[in-house]
N, C-alpha and C. Protein backbone atom coordinates (compact mmCIF):
# COMPACT_ATOMS: atom_id res chain seq x y z
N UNK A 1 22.06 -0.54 9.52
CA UNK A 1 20.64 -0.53 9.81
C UNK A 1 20.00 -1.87 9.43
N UNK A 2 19.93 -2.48 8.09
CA UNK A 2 19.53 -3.64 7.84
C UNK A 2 21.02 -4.32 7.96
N UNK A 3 21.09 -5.23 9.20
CA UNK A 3 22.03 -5.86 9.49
C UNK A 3 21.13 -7.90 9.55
N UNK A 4 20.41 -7.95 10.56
CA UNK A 4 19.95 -9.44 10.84
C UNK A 4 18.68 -9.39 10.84
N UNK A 5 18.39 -10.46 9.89
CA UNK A 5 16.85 -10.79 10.02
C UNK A 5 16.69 -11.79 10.77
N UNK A 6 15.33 -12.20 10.76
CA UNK A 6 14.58 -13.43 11.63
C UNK A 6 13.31 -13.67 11.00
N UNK A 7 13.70 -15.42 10.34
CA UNK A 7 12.45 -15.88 10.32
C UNK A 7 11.48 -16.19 11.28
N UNK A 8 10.19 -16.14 10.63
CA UNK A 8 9.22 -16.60 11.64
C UNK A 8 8.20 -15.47 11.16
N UNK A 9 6.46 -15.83 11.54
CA UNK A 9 5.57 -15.45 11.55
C UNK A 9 5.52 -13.80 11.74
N UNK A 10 5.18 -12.71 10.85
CA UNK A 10 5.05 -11.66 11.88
C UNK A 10 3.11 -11.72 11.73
N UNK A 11 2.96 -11.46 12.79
CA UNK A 11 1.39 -11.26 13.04
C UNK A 11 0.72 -9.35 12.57
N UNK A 12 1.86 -8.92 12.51
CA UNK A 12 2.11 -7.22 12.67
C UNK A 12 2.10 -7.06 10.77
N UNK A 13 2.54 -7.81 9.99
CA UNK A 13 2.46 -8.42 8.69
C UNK A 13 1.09 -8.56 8.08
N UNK A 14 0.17 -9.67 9.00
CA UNK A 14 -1.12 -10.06 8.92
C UNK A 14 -1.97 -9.26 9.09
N UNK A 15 -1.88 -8.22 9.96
CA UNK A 15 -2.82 -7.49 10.31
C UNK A 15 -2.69 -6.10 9.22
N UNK A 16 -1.88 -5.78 9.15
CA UNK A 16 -1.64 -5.32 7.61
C UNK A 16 -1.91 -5.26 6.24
N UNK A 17 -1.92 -6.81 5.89
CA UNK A 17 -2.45 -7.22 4.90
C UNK A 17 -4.30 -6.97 4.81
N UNK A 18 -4.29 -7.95 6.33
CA UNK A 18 -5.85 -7.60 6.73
C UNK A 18 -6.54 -6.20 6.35
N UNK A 19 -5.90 -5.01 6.46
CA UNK A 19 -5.93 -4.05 6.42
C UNK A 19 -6.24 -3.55 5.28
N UNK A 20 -5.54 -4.12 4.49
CA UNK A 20 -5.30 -3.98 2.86
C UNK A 20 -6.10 -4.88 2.18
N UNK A 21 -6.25 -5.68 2.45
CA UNK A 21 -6.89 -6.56 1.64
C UNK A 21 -8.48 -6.13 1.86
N UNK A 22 -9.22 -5.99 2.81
CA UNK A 22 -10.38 -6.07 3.07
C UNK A 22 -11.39 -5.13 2.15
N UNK A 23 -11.06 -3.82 2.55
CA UNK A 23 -11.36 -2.45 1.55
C UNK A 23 -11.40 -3.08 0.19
N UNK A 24 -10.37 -3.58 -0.47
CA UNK A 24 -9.88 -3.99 -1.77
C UNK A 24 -11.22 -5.02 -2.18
N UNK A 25 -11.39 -5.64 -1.58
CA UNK A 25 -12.05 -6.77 -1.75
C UNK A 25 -14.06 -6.23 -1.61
N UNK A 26 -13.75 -5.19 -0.88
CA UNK A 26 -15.29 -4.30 -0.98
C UNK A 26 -15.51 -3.80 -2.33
N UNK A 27 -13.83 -2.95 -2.50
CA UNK A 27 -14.23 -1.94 -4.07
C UNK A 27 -14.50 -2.79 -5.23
N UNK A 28 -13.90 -4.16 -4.87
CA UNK A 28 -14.93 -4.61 -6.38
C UNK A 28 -16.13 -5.04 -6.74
N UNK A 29 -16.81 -4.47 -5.53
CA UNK A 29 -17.94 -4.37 -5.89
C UNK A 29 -18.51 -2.75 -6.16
N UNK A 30 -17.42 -1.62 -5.70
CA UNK A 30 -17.84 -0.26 -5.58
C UNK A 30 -16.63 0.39 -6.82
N UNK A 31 -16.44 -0.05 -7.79
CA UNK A 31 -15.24 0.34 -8.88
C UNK A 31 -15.86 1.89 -9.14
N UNK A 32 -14.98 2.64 -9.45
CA UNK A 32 -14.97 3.93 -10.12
C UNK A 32 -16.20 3.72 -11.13
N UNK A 33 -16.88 4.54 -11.68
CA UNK A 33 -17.46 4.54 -12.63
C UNK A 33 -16.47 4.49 -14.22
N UNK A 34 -16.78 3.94 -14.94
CA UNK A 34 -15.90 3.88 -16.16
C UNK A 34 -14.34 3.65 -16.19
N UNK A 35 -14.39 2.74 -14.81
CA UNK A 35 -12.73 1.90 -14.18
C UNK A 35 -12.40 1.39 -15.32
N UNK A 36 -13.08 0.62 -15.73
CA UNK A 36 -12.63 -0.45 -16.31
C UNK A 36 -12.02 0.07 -18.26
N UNK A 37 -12.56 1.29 -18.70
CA UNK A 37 -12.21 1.34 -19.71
C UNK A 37 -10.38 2.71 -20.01
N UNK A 38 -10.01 2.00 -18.21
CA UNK A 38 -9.12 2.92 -17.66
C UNK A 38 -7.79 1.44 -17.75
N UNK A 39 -8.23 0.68 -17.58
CA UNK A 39 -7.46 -0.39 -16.84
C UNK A 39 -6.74 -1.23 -18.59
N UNK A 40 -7.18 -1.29 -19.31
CA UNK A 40 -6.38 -1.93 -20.54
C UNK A 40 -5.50 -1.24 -21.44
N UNK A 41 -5.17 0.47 -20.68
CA UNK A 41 -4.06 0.80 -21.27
C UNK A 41 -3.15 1.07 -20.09
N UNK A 42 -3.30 0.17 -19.55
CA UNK A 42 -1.99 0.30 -18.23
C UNK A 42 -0.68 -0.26 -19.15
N UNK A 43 0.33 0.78 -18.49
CA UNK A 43 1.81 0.57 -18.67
C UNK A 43 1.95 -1.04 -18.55
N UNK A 44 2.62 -1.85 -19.22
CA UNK A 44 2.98 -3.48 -19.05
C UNK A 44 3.70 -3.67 -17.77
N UNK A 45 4.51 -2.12 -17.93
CA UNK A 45 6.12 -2.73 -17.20
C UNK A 45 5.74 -1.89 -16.03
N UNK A 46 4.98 -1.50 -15.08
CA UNK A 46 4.44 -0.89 -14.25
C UNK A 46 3.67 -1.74 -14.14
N UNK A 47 2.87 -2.47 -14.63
CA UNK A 47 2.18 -3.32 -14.24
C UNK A 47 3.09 -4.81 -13.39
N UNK A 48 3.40 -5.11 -14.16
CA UNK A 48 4.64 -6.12 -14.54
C UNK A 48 5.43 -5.75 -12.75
N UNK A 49 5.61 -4.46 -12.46
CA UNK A 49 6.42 -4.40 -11.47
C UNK A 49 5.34 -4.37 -10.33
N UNK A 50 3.82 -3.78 -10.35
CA UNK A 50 3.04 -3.47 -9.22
C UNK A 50 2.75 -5.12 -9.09
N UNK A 51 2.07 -6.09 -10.21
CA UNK A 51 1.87 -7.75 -9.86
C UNK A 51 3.19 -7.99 -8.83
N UNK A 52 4.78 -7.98 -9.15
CA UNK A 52 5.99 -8.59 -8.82
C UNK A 52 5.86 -8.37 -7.15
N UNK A 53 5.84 -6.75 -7.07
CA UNK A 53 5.69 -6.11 -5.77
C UNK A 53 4.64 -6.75 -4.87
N UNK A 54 3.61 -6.70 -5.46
CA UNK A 54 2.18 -7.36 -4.53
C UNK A 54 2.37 -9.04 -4.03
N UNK A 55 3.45 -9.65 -4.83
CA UNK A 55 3.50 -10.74 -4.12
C UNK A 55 4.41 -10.86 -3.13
N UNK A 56 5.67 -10.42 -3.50
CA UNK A 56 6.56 -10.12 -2.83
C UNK A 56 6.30 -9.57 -1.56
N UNK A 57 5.46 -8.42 -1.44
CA UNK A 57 4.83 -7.87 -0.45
C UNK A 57 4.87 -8.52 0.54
N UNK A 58 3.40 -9.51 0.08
CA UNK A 58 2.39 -9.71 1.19
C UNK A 58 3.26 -11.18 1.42
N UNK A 59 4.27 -11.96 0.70
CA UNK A 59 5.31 -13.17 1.33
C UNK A 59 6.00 -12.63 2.26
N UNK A 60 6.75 -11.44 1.95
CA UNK A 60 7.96 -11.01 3.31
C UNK A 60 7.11 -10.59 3.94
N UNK A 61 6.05 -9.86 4.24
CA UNK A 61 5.67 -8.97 5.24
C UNK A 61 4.95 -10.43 6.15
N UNK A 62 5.21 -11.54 5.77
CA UNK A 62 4.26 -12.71 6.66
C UNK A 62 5.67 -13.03 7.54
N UNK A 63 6.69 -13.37 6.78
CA UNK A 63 7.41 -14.75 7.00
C UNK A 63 8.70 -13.91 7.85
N UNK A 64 8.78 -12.78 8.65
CA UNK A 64 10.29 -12.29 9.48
C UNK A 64 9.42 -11.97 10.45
N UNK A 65 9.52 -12.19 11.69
CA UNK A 65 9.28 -11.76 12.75
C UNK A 65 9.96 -10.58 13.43
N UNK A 66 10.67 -9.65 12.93
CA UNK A 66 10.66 -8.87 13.00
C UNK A 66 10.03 -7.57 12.67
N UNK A 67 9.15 -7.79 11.89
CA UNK A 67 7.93 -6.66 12.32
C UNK A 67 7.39 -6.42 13.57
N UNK A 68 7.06 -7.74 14.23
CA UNK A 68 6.26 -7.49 15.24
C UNK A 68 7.03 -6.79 16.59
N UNK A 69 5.38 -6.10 17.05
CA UNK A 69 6.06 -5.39 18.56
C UNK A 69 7.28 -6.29 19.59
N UNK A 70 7.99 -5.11 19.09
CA UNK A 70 8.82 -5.69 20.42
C UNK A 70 9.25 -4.44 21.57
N UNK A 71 9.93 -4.71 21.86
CA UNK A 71 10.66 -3.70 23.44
C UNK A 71 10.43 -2.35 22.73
N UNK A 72 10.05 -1.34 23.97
CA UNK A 72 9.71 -0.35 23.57
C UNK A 72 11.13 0.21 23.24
N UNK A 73 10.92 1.35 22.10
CA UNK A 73 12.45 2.07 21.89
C UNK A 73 11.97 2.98 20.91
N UNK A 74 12.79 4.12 21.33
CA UNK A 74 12.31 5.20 19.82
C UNK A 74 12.42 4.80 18.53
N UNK A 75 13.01 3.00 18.51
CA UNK A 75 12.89 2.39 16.91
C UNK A 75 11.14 2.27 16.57
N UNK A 76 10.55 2.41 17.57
CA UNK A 76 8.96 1.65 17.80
C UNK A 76 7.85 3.35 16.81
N UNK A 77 8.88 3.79 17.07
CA UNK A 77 8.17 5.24 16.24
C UNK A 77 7.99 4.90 15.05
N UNK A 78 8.98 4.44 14.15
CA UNK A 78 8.59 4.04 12.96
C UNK A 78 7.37 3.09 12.94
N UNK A 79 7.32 2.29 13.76
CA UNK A 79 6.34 1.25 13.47
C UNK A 79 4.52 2.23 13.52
N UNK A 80 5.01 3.27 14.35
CA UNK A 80 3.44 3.85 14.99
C UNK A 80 2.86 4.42 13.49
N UNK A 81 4.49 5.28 13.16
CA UNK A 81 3.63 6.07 11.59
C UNK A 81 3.35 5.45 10.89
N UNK A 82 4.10 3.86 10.69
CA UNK A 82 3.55 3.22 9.70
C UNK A 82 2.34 2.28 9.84
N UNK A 83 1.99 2.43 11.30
CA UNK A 83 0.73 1.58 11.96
C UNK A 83 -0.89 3.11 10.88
N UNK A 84 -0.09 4.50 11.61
CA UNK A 84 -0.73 5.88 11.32
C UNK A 84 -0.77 5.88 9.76
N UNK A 85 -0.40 4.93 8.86
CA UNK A 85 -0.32 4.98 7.50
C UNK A 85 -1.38 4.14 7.27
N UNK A 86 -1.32 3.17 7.53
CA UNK A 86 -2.52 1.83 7.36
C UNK A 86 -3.91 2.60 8.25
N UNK A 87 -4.15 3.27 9.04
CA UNK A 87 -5.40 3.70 9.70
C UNK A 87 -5.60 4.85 8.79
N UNK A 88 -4.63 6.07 8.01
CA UNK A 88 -5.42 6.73 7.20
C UNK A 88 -5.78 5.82 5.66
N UNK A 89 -5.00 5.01 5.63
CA UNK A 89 -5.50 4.27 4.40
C UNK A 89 -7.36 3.89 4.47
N UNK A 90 -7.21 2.95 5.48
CA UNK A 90 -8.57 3.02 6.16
C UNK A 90 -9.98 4.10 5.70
N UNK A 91 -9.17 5.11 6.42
CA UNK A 91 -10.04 6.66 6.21
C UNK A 91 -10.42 6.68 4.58
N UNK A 92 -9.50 6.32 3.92
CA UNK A 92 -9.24 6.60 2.59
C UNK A 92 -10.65 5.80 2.20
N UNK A 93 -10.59 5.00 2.58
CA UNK A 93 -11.77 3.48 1.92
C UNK A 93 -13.10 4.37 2.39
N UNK A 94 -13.06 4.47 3.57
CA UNK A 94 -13.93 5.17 4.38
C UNK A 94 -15.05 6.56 3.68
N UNK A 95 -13.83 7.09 3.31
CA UNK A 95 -14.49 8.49 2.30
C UNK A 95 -14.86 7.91 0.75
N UNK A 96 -13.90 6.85 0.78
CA UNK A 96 -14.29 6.41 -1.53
C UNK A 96 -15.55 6.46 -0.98
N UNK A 97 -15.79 5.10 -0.02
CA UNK A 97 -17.00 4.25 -0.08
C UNK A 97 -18.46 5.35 -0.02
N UNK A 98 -18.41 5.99 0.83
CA UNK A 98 -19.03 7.10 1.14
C UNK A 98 -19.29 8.18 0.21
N UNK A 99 -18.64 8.48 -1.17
CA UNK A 99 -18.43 9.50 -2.07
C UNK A 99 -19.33 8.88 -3.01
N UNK A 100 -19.45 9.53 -4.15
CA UNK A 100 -20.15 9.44 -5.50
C UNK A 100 -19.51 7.84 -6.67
N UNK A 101 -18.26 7.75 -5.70
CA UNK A 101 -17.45 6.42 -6.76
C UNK A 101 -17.31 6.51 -7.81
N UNK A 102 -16.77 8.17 -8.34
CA UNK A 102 -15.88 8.52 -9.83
C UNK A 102 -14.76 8.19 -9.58
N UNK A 103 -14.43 8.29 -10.70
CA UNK A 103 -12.37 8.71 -11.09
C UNK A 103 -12.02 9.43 -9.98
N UNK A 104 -12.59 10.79 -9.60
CA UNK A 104 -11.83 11.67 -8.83
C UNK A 104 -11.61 11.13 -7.60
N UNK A 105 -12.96 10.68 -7.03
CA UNK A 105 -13.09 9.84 -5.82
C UNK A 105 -11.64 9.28 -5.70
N UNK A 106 -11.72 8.36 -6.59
CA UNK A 106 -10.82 7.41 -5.95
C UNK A 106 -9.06 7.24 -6.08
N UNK A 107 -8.73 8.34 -7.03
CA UNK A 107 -7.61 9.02 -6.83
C UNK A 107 -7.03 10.29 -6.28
N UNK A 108 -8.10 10.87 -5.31
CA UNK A 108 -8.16 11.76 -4.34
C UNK A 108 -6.61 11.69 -3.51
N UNK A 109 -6.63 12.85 -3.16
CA UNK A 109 -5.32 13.35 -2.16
C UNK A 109 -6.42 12.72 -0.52
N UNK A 110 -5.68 12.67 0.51
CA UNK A 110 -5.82 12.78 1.91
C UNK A 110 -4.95 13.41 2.49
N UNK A 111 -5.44 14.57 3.26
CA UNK A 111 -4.71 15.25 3.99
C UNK A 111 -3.09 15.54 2.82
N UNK A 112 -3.29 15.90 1.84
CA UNK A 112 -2.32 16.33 0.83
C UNK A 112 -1.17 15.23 0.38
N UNK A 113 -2.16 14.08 0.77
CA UNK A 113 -0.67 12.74 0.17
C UNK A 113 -1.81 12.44 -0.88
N UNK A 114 -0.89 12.22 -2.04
CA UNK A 114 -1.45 12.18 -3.99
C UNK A 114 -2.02 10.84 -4.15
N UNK A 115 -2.72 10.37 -5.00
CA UNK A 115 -3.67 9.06 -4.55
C UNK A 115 -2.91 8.23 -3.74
N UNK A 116 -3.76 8.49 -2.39
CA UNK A 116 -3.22 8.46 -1.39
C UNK A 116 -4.08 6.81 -1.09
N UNK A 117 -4.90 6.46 -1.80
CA UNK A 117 -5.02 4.74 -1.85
C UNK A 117 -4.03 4.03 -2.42
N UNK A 118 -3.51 4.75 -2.84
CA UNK A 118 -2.22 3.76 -3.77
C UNK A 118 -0.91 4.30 -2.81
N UNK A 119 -0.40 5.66 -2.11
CA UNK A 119 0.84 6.20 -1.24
C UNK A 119 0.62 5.98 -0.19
N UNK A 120 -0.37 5.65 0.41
CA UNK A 120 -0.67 5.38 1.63
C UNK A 120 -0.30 3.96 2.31
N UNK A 121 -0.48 2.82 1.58
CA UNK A 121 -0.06 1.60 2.36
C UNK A 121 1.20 1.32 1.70
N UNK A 122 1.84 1.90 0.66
CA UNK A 122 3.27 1.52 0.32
C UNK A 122 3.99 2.34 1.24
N UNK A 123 3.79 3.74 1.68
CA UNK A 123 4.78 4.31 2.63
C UNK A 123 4.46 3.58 3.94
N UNK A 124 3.27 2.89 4.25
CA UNK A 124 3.12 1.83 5.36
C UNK A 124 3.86 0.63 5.51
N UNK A 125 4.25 -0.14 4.42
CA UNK A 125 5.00 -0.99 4.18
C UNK A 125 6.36 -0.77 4.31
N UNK A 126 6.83 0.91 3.59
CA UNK A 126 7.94 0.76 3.71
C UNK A 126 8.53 1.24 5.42
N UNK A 127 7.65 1.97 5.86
CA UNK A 127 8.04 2.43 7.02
C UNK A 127 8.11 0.89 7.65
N UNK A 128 7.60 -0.40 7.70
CA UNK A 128 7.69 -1.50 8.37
C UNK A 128 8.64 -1.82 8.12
N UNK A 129 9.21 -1.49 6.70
CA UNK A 129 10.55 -2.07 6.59
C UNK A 129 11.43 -1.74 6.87
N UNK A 130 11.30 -0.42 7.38
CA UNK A 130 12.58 0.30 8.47
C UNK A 130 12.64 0.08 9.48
N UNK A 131 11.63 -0.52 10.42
CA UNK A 131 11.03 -0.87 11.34
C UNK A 131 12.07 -2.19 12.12
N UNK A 132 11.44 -2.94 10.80
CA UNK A 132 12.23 -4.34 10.80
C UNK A 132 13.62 -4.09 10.37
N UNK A 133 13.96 -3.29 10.02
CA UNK A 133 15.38 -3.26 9.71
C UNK A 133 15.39 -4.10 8.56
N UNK A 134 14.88 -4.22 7.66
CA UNK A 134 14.65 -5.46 6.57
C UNK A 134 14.26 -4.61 5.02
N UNK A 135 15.99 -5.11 4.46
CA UNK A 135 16.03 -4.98 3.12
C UNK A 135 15.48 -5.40 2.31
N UNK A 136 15.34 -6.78 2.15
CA UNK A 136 14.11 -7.30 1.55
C UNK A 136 12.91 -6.64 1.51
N UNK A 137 12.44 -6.47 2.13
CA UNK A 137 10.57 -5.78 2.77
C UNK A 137 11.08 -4.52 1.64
N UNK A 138 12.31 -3.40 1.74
CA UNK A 138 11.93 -2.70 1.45
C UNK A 138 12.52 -2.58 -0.11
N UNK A 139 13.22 -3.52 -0.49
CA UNK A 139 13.31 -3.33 -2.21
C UNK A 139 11.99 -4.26 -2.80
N UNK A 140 11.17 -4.76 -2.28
CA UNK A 140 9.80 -5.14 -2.62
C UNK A 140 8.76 -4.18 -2.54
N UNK A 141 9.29 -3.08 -1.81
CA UNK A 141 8.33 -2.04 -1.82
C UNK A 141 8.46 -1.33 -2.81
N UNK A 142 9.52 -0.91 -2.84
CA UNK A 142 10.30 0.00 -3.98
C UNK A 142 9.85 -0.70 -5.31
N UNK A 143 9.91 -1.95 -5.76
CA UNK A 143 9.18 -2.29 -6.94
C UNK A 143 7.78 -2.19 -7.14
N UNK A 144 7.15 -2.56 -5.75
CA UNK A 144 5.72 -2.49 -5.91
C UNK A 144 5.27 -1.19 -5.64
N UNK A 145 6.07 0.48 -5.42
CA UNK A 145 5.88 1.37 -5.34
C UNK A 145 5.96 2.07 -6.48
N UNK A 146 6.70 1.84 -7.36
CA UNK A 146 6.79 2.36 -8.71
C UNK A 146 5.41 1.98 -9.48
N UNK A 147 5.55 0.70 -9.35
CA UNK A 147 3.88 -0.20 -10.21
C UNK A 147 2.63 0.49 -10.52
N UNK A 148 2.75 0.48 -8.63
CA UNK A 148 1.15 0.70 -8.47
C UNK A 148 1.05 2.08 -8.55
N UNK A 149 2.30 3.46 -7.95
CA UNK A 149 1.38 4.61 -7.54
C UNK A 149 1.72 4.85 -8.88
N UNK A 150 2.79 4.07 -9.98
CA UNK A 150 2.75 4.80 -11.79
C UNK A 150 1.57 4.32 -12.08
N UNK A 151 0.92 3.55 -12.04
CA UNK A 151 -0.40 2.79 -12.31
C UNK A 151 -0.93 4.46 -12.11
N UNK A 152 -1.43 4.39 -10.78
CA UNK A 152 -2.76 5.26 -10.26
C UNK A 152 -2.48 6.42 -10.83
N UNK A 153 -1.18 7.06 -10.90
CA UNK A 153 -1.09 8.33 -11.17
C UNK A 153 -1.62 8.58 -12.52
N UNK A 154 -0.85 7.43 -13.42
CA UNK A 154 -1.48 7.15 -15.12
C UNK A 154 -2.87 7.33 -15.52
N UNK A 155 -3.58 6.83 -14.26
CA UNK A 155 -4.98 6.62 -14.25
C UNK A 155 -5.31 8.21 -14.17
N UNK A 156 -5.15 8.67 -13.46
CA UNK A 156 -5.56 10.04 -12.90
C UNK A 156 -5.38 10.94 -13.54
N UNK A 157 -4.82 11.19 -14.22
CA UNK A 157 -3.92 11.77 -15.32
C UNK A 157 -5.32 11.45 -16.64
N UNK A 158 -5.38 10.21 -16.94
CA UNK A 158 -6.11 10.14 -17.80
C UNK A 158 -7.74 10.48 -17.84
N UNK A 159 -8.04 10.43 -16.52
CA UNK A 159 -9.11 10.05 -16.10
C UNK A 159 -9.52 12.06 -15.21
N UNK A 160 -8.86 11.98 -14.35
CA UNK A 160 -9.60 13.45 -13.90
C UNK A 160 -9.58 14.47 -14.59
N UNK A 161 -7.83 14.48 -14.69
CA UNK A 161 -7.64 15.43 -15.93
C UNK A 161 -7.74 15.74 -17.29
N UNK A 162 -8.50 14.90 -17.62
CA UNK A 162 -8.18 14.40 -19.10
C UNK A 162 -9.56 15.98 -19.30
């Protein structure tokens, strides 16, 4: 399955990021209420792995051209759910922004996936990386999947349930 890569630009990468990044870049101005006295007992080494992951990320998901659309084929399915991952992520921003902007808010389930701001664009990523047939893409996910959803879950844990 992951047999040959190809460098080069994916644009399918960019628009992704785009995706991700934008929302992100709203909530800091819309943080949880009492985020911040959530955020200085984060795990090191969960941390340590969600930073590693996030760069890693958003470098491979630029630089193989194999993300992007190509010839139609039932390989192209993967790409749709993981296109259908990044548009409920979307939704996700869509309802925080729109909600009260607690704790609960923003580690909310969607449609029954568990903070689904944090499961939502890593199973997007990784589905690209099945996509692309690309090992890389997806042991960068796998680090930055542990990070972030141990992050959020930690949070949630502390924070809704507490």
């Amino acid at each position: 399955m992951f047999d040959e890569i190809h460098f080069g630009f994916s644009y399918v990468g960019l628009l992704y990021l785009v995706m991700l990044m934008l929302p992100n870049m709203i909530w800091t101005k819309n943080k949880p209420k009492d985020y911040e006295k959530y955020v200085g007992s984060e795990n090191r080494i969960l941390l340590a792995m969600e930073r590693t992951g996030e760069v890693l990320v958003s470098c491979l998901a630029l630089i193989f051209s194999d993300f992007n659309i190509g010839k139609w084929s039932a390989w192209c399915l993967w790409l749709m759910v993981s296109f259908l991952c990044m548009v409920l992520y979307e939704i996700f921003w869509i309802r925080y922004f729109k909600s009260e902007k607690n704790m609960k808010d923003f580690y909310s389930s969607l449609f029954g996936i568990p903070v689904a701001g944090a499961t939502l664009p890593v199973m997007a990523f990784m589905l690209l990386a099945v996509y692309g047939k690309n090992a890389f893409l997806a042991l960068a996910v796998v680090i930055l999947g542990i990070g972030h959803i141990g992050i959020h879950l930690m949070h949630r844990k502390a924070a809704v349930f507490h």
